[in-house]
Protein backbone atom coordinates (compact mmCIF):
# COMPACT_ATOMS: atom_id res chain seq x y z
CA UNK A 1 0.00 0.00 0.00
CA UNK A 2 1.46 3.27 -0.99
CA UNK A 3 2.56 6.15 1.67
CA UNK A 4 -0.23 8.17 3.08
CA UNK A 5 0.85 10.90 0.87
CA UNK A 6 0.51 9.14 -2.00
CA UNK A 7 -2.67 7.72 -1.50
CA UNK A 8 -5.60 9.15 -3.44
CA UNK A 9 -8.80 9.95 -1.21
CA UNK A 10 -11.71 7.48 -1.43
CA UNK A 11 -14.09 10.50 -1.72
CA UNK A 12 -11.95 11.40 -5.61
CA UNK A 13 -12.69 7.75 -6.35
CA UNK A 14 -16.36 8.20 -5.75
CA UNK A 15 -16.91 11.29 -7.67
CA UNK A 16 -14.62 12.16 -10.36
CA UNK A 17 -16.14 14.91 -11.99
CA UNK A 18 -13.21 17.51 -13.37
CA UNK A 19 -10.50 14.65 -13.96
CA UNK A 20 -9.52 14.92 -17.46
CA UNK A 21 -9.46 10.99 -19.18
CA UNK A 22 -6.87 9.81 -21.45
CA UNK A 23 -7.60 5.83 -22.55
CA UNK A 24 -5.53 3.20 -24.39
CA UNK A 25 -6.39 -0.75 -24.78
CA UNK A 26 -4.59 -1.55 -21.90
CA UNK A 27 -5.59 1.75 -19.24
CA UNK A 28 -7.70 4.22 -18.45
CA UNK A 29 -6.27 6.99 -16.60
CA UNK A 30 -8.38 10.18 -15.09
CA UNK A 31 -6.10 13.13 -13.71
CA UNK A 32 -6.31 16.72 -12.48
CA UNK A 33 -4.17 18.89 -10.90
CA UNK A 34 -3.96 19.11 -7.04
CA UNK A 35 -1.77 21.90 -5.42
CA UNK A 36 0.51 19.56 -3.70
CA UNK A 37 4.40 18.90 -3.96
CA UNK A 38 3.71 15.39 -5.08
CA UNK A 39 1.50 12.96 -7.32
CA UNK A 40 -1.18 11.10 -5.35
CA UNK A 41 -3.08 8.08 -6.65
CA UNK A 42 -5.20 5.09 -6.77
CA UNK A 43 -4.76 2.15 -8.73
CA UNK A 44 -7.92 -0.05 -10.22
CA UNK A 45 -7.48 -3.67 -10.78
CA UNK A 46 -10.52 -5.11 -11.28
CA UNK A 47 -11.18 -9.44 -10.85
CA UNK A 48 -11.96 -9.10 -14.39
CA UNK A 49 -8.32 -8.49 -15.36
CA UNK A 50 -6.90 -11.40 -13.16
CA UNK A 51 -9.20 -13.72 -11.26
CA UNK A 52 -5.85 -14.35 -8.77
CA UNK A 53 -5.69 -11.77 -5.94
CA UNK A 54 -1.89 -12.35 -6.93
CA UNK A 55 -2.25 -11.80 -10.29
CA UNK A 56 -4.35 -8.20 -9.58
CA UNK A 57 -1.75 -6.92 -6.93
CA UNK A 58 1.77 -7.62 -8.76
CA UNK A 59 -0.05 -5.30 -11.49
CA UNK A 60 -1.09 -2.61 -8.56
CA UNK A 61 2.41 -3.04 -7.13
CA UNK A 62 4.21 -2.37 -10.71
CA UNK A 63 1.96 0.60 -11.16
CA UNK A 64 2.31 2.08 -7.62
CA UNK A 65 6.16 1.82 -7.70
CA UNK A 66 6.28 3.70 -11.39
CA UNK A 67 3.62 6.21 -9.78
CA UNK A 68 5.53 6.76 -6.70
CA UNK A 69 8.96 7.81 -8.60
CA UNK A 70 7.37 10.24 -10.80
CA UNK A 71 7.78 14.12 -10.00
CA UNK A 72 4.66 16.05 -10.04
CA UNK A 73 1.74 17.28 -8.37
CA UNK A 74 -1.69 15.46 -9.90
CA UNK A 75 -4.31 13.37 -8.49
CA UNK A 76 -4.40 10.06 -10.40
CA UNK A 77 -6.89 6.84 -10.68
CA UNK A 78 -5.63 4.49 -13.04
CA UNK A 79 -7.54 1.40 -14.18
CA UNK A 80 -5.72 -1.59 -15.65
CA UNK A 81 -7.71 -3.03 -18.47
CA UNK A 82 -7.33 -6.82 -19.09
CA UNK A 83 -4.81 -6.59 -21.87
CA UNK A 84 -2.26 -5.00 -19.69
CA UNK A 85 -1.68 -8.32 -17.30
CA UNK A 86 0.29 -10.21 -20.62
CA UNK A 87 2.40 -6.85 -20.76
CA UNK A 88 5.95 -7.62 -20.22
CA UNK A 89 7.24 -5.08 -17.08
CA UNK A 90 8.89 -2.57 -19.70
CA UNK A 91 6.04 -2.31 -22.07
CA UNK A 92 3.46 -2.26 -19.54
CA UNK A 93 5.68 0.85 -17.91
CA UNK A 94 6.12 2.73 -21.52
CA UNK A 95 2.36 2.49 -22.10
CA UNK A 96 1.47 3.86 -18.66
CA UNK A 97 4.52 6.65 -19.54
CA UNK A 98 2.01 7.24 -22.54
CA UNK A 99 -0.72 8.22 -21.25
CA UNK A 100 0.02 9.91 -17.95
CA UNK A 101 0.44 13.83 -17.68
């Protein structure tokens, strides 16, 4: 689980109304700006992707650490789509590069 300071409030993952939405086959990411020295976020893995709780957090934990290295100052939610989990790690970091602010 990321830092407190990373973590994206549960009340932005409710209502995300004003995030700005930039989709590929393999993620969906939502962003705004928030006024902070650094990124914070929440990462969607959904049972659909990977029906192993394994499975879903190894892609979490690969998207958290890439998240958690990156300089800026947005509020994130990224959903992994199902195509991402046959991603090798490099590709599946380059696409995410892709689409994030």
């Amino acid at each position: 689980m990321p830092a407190r300071q990373f973590r994206l409030p549960a009340e932005a993952l409710k209502d995300s109304r004003g995030f700005a939405k930039r989709s590929s086959p393999l993620f969906m990411v939502r962003f705004k700006p928030n006024g902070l020295p650094n990124c914070r976020f929440a990462v969607v893995v959904s049972a659909k992707v990977d029906k192993t709780s394994a499975g879903r957090h190894l892609l979490k934990r690969r998207a958290s650490e890439h998240l958690r290295q990156r300089p800026g100052n947005w509020d994130m939610i990224i959903t992994v789509l199902s195509p991402a989990k046959i991603l090798a790690r490099k590709a599946f970091l380059q696409e995410m590069d892709r689409l994030l602010p």
